[in-house]
Protein backbone atom coordinates (compact mmCIF):
# COMPACT_ATOMS: atom_id res chain seq x y z
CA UNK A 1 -25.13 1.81 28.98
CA UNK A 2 -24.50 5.28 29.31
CA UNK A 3 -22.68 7.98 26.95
CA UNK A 4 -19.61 8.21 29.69
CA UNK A 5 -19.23 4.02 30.20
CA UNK A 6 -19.81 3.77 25.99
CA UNK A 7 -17.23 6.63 25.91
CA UNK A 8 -14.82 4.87 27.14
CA UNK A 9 -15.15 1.43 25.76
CA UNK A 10 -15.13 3.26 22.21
CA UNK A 11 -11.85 4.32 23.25
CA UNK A 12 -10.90 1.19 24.15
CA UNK A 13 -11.87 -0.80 21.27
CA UNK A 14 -10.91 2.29 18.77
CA UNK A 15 -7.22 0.69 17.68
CA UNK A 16 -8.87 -2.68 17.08
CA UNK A 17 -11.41 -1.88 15.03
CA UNK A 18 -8.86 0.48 13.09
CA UNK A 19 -6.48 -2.70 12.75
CA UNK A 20 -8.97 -4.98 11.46
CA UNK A 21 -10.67 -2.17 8.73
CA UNK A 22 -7.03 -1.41 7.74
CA UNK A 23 -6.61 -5.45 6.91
CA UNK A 24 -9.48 -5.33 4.86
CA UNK A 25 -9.78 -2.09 3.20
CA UNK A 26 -6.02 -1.18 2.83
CA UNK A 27 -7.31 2.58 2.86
CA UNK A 28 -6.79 4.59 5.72
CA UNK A 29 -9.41 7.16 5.24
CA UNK A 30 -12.24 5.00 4.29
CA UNK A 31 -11.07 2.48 6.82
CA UNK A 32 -11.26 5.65 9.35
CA UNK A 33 -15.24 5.64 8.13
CA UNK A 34 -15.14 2.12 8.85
CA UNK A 35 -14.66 2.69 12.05
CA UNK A 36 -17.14 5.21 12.88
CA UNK A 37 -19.54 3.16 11.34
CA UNK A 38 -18.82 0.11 13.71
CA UNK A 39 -18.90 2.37 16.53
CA UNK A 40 -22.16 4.12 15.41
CA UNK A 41 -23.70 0.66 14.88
CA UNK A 42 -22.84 0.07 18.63
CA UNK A 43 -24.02 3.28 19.97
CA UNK A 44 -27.39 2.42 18.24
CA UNK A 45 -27.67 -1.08 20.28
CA UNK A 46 -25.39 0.43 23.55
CA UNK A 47 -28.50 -0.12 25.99
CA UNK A 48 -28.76 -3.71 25.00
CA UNK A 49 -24.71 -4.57 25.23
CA UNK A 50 -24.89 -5.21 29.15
CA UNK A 51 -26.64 -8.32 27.28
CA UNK A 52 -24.18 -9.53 25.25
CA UNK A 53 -21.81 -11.97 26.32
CA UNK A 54 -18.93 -10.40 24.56
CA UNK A 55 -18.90 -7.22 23.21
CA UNK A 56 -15.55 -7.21 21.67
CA UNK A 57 -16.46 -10.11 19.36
CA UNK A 58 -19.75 -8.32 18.55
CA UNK A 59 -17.42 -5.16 17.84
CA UNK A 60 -15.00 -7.46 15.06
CA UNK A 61 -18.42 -9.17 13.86
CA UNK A 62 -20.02 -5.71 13.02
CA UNK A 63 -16.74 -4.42 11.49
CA UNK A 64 -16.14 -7.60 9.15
CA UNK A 65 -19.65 -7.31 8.07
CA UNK A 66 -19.27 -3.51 7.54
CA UNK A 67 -16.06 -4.02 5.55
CA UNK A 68 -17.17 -7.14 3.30
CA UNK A 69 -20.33 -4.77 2.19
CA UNK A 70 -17.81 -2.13 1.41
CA UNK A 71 -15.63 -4.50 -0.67
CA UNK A 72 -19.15 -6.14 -2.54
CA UNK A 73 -19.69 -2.40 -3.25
CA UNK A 74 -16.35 -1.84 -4.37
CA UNK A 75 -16.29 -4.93 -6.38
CA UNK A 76 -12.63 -4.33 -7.65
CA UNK A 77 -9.91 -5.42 -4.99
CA UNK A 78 -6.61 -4.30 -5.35
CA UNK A 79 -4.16 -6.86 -5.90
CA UNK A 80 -0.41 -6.00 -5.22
CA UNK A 81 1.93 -7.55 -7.10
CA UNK A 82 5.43 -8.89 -5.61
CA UNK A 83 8.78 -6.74 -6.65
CA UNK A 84 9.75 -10.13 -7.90
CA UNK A 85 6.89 -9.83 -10.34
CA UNK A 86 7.51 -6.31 -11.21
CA UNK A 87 11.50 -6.38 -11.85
CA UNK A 88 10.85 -9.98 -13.90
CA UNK A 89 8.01 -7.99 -16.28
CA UNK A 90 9.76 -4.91 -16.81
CA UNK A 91 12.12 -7.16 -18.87
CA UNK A 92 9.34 -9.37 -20.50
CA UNK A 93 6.09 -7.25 -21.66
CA UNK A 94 4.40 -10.52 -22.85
CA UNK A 95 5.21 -12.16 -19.98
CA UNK A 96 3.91 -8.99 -17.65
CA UNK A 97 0.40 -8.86 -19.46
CA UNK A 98 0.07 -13.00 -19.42
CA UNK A 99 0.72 -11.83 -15.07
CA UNK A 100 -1.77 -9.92 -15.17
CA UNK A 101 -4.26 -11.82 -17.02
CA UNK A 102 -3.75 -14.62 -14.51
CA UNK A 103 -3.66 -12.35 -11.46
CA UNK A 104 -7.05 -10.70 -12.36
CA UNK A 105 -8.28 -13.76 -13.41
CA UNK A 106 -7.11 -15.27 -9.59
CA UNK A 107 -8.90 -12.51 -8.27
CA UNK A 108 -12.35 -12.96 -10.15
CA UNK A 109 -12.47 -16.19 -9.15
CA UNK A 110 -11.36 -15.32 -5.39
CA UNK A 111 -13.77 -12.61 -5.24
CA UNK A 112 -16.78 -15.71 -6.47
CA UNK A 113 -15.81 -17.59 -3.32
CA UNK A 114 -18.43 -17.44 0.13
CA UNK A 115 -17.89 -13.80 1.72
CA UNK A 116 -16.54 -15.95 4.83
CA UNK A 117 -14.22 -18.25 2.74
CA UNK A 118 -13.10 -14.91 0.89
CA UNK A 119 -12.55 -13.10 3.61
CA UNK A 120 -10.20 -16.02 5.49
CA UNK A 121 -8.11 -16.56 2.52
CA UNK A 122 -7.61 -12.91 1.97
CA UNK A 123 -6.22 -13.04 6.20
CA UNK A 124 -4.34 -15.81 5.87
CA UNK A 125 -2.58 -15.26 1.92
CA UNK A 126 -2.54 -11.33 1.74
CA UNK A 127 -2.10 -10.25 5.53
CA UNK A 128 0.02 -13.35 6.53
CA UNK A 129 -2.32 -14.04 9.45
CA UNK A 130 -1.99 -17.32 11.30
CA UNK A 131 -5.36 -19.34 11.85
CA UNK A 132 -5.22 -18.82 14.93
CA UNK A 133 -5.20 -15.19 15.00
CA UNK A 134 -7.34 -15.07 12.47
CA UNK A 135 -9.87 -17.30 14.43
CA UNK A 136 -9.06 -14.62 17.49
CA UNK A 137 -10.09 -11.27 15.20
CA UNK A 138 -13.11 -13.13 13.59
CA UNK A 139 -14.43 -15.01 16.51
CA UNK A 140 -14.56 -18.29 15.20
CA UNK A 141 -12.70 -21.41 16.04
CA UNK A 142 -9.36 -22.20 14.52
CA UNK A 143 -11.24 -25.58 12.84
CA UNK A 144 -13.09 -23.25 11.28
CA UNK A 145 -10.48 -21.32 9.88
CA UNK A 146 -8.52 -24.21 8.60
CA UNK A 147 -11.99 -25.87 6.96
CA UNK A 148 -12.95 -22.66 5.25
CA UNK A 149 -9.35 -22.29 4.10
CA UNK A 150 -9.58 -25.86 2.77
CA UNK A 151 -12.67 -25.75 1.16
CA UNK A 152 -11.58 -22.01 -0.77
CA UNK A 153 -8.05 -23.21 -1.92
CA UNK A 154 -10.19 -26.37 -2.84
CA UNK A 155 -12.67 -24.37 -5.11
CA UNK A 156 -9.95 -22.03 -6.35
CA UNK A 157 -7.95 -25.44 -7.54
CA UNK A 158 -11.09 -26.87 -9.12
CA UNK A 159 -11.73 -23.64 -11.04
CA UNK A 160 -7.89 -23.34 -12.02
CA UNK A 161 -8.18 -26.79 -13.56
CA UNK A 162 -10.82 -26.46 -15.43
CA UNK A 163 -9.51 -23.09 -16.86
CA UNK A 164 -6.35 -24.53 -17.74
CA UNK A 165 -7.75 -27.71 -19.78
């Protein structure tokens, strides 16, 4: 591929790749690095994409990958808490640190799960994402989705019960 044709399928695939770093990383600027990354992985393999079948889902595959190593590095994910939450434990202290004991506790034990099963839940329970467009931005089937999300919320349970015994 040349520099002009990679030129503008960079373009091209630029808002994407922003969309889906923003979903994970919730950081503008280092989701902005995210994204030169991605597209500096791709320039790397450019003469070998007239190969590949599709080079969108090669794009999101690179990006997911680059953004679950940034999270591993980052090992603390920030975890917002509803205005719900927020007006209800201004009122009770005791009850606002037992929230946040059980949020941060939610989060270790999301943050144990599979990077895959992780990274689905986090779509489908933090951005609101449908299986279906989930399956669309990760490249998988929709079965998939809904199995993975089964078999986290599954673990997550069987931890919960164990910690509440």
């Amino acid at each position: 591929m040349e520099k002009e044709e990679f030129c503008i399928l960079a373009r091209q695939l630029r808002a994407d790749i922003m969309a889906v770093s923003l979903r994970f990383l919730r950081e503008e600027a280092e989701a902005e690095d995210n994204v030169q990354d991605t597209l500096l992985r791709l320039w790397t393999v450019r003469n070998q994409l007239d190969a590949v079948r599709s080079i969108q889902a090669l794009t999101y595959a690179i990006c997911r990958n680059l953004c679950i190593s940034k999270l591993r590095k980052r090992k603390v994910i920030p975890l917002k808490l509803s205005d719900e939450i927020r007006l209800a434990s201004a009122h009770d202290s005791q009850w606002m640190l037992e929230e946040k004991e059980n949020a941060q506790w939610l989060e270790d034990r999301i943050g144990e799960l599979p990077a895959s099963q992780m990274q689905i839940l986090r779509m489908s329970q933090q951005d609101g994402l449908e299986n279906s467009e989930i399956a669309v931005l990760l490249g998988i089937s929709e079965t998939t989705v809904r199995t993975a999300l089964s078999k986290a919320r599954k673990k997550l349970l069987q931890k919960f019960l164990v910690h509440s015994s």
